[in-house]
Protein backbone atom coordinates (compact mmCIF):
# COMPACT_ATOMS: atom_id res chain seq x y z
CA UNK A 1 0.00 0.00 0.00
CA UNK A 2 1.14 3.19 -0.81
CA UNK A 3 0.03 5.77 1.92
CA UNK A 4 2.98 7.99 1.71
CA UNK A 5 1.48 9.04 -2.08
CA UNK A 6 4.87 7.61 -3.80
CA UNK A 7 5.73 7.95 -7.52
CA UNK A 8 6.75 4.79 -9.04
CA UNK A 9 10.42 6.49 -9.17
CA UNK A 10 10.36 7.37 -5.26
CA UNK A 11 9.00 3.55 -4.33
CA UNK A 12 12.27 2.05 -6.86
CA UNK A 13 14.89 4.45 -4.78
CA UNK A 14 13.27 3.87 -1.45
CA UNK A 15 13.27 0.01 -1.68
CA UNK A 16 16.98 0.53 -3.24
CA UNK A 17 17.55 1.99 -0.29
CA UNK A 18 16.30 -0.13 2.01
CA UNK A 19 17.40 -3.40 -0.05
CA UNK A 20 21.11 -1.83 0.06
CA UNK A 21 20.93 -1.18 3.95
CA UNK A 22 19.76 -5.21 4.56
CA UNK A 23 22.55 -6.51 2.56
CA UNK A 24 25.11 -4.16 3.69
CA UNK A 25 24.76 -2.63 7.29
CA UNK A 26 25.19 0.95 5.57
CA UNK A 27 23.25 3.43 3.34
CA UNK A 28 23.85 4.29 -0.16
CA UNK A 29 25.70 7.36 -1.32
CA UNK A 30 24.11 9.22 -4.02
CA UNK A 31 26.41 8.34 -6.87
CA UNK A 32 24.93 4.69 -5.75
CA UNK A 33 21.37 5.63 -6.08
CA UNK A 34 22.05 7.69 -9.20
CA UNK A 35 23.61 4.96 -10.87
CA UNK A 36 21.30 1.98 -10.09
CA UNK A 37 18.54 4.17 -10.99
CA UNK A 38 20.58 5.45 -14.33
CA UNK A 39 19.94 9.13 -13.84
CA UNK A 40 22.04 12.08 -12.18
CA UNK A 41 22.95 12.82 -8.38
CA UNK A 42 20.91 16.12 -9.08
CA UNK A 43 17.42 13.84 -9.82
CA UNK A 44 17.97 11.50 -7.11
CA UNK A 45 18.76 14.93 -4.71
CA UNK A 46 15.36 16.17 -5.63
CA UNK A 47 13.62 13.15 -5.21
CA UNK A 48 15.13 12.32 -1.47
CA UNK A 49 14.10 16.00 -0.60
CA UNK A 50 10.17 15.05 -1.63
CA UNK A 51 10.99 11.82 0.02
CA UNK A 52 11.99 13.85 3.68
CA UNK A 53 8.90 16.22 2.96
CA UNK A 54 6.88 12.90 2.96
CA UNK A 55 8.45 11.33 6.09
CA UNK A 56 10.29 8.44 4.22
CA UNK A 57 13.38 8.68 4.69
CA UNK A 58 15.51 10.56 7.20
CA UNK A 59 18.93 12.07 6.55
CA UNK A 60 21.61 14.11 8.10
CA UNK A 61 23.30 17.20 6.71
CA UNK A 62 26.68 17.18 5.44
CA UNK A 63 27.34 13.30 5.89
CA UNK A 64 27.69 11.01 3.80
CA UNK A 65 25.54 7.71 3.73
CA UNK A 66 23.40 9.11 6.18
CA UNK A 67 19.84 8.12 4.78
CA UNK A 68 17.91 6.36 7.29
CA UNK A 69 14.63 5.11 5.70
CA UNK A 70 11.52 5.68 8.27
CA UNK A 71 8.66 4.23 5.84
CA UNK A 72 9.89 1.22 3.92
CA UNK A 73 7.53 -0.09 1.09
CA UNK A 74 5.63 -3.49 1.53
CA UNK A 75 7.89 -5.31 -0.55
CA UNK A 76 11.18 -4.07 1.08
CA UNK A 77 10.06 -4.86 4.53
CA UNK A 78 11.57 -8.06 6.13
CA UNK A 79 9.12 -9.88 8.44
CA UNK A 80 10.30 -10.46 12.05
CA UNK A 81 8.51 -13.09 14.12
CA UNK A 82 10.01 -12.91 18.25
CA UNK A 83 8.05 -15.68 20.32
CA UNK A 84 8.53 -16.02 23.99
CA UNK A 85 10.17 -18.54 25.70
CA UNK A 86 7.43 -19.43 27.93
CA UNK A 87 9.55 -21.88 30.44
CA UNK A 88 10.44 -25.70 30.26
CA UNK A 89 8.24 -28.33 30.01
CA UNK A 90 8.76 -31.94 31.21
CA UNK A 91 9.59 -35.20 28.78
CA UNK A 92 9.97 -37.13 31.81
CA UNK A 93 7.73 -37.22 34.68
CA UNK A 94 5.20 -34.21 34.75
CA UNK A 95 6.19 -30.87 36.36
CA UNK A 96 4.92 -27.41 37.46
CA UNK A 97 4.92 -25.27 34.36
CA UNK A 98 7.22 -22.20 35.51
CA UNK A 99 6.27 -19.02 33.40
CA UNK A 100 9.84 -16.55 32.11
CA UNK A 101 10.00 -13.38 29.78
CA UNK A 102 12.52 -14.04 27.16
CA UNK A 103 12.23 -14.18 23.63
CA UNK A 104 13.95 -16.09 20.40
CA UNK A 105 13.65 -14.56 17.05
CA UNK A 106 12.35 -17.31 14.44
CA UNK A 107 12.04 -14.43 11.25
CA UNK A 108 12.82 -17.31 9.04
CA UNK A 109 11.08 -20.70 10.60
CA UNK A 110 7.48 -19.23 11.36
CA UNK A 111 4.73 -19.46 9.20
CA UNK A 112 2.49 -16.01 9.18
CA UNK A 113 -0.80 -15.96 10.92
CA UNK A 114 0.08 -18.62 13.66
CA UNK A 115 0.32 -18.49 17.76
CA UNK A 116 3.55 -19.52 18.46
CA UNK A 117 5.71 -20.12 21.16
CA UNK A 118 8.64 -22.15 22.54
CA UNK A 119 9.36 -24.32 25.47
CA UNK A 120 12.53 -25.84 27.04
CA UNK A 121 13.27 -29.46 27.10
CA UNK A 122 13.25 -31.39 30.51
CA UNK A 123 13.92 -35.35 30.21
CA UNK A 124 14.63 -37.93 27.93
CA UNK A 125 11.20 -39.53 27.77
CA UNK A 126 10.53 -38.23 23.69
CA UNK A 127 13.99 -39.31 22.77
CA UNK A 128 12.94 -42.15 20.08
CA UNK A 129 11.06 -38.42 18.30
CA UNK A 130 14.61 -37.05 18.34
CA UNK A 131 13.48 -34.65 20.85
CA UNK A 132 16.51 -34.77 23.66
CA UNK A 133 16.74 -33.18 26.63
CA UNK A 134 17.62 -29.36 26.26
CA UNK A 135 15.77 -29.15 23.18
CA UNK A 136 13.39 -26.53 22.32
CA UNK A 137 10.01 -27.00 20.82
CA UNK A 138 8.00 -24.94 18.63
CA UNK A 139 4.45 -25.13 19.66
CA UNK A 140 1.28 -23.76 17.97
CA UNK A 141 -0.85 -22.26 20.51
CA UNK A 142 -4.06 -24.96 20.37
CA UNK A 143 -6.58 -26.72 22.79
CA UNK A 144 -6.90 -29.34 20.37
CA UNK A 145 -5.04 -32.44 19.13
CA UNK A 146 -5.31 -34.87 16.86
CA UNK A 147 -4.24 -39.05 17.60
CA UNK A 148 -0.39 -39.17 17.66
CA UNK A 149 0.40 -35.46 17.48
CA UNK A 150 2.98 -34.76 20.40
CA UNK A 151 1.19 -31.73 22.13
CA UNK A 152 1.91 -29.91 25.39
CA UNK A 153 -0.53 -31.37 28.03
CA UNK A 154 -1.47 -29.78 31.64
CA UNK A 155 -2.73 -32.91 33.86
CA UNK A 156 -3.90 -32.71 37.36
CA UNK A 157 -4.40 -28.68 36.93
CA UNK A 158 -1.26 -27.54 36.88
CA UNK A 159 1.22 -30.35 35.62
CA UNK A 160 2.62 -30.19 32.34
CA UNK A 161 4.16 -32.77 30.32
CA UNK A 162 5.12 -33.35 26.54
CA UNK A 163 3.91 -36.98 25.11
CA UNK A 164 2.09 -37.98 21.41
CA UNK A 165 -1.61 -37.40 21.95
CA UNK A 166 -4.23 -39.98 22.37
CA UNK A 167 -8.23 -40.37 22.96
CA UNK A 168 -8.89 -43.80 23.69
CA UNK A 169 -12.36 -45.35 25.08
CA UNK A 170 -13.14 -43.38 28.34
CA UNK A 171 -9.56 -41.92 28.86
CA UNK A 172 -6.64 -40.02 27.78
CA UNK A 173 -3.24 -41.95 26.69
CA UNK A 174 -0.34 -39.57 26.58
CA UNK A 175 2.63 -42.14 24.91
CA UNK A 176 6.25 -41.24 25.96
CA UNK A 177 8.27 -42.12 22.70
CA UNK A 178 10.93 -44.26 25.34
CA UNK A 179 10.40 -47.42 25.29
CA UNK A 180 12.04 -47.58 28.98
CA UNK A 181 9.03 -45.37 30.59
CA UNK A 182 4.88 -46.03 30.96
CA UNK A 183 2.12 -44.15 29.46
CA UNK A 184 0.44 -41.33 31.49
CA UNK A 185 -3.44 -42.13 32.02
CA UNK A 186 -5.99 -39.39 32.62
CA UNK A 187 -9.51 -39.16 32.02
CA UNK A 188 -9.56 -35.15 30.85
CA UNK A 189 -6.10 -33.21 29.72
CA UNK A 190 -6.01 -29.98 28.97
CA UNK A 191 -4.22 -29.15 25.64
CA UNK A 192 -1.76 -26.49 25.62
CA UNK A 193 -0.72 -26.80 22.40
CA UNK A 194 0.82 -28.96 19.70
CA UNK A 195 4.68 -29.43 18.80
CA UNK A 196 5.43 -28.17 15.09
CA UNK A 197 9.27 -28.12 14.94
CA UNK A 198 12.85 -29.17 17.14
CA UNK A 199 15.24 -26.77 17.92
CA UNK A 200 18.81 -28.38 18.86
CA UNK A 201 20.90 -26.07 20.32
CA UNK A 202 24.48 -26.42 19.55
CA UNK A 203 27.07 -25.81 22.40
C-alpha cells in the first residue's frame, strides 16, 4: 500500500535503499542511487528532498551515507517473528509449568498468521522423536489435538508434560516415545498446544 502518495520512481529508490541497507549494514551514497537508478545525483537529490517532505526517509546534513529510511515499502520490509520462551516443560515425569519473559527470534522458521511459542526441554522420555533433553520446541498455541500429534498437556491442573496425543475409550493416553518409561493415564487433559518443529541447540 502506498500511503505515503509515492511515484513509481520514489517507491524504486526507497526500496533501493532499504534493499542496500539489509545486505550491507550501511546506506547508499548518491552516486549509488544515481547509478542503479541510471539518472544524475541532481534527480535522485530532488527526489530524497520530496521523500523527507513525505516522512520516508531521514537524513543528516553534510554526511555522507546518512539516509535512514523511516517508511519502507511493503515489498522491502523483512518480516520479524520474536516468540517467547514461555519456560520448560517436562519429557519425563510431569512438572509445574514455571512461566519466564525471554524471547527467540524465528524471522525465518514461522509461518504467518500462527500463535507460536517455545518451550525448554526437561527429560529424555521423547527421545525415540529425536526430541533430547535441552531441546526446544515450537508449539502452535491450540486446545486441540489430533491421535499421535505430540502436544503440550497440563494434567492434574497444573502439571505439564510433553507426550504424542491420544483419545482412547473413556480416557486419555499420553505415549512417551521411550520405550524404557509407561504411558500417562488421565480421564480429561487440557491441551496447551501442539509441537510443530525441534530446535537443537548447539554448544
Amino acid at each position: 500500500m502506498n500511503d505515503l502518495r509515492l511515484t513509481p520512481k520514489q517507491l524504486s529508490i526507497l526500496r533501493f535503499i532499504q534493499e542496500y541497507f539489509d545486505e550491507r549494514g550501511i546506506a547508499p551514497t548518491l552516486d549509488e542511487i544515481a547509478e542503479h537508478c541510471g539518472v544524475n545525483k541532481v534527480t535522485i537529490h530532488g527526489h530524497l528532498v520530496e521523500l523527507e517532505k513525505k516522512g520516508a526517509v531521514v537524513r543528516e546534513p553534510r554526511m555522507a551515507r546518512s539516509i535512514r529510511v523511516v517508511h519502507s515499502p511493503p515489498e522491502a520490509k523483512r518480516a520479524r517473528t520474536v516468540v517467547p520462551i514461555a519456560g520448560a516443560i517436562a519429557a519425563g515425569q510431569p512438572i509445574e509449568a514455571l512461566e519466564r519473559q525471554e524471547l527467540f527470534d524465528l524471522s525465518d522458521l514461522l509461518p504467518e498468521g500462527r500463535d507460536m511459542y517455545l518451550l525448554e526441554v526437561q527429560g529424555d522420555s521423547m527421545i525415540e522423536d529425536q526430541i533430547k533433553d535441552g531441546d526446544l520446541v515450537l508449539v502452535e498455541r491450540r486446545n486441540t489435538a489430533r491421535n499421535g500429534e505430540i502436544v503440550v498437556a497440563v494434567v492434574e491442573g497444573n502439571e505439564a508434560t510433553l507426550k504424542r496425543y491420544y483419545r482412547e475409550k473413556g480416557r486419555i493416553r499420553l505415549q512417551p516415545s521411550n520405550a524404557r518409561l509407561e504411558p500417562i493415564y488421565a480421564e480429561e487433559v487440557e491441551i496447551r498446544g501442539v509441537v510443530s518443529a525441534v530446535i537443537r541447540r548447539i554448544q
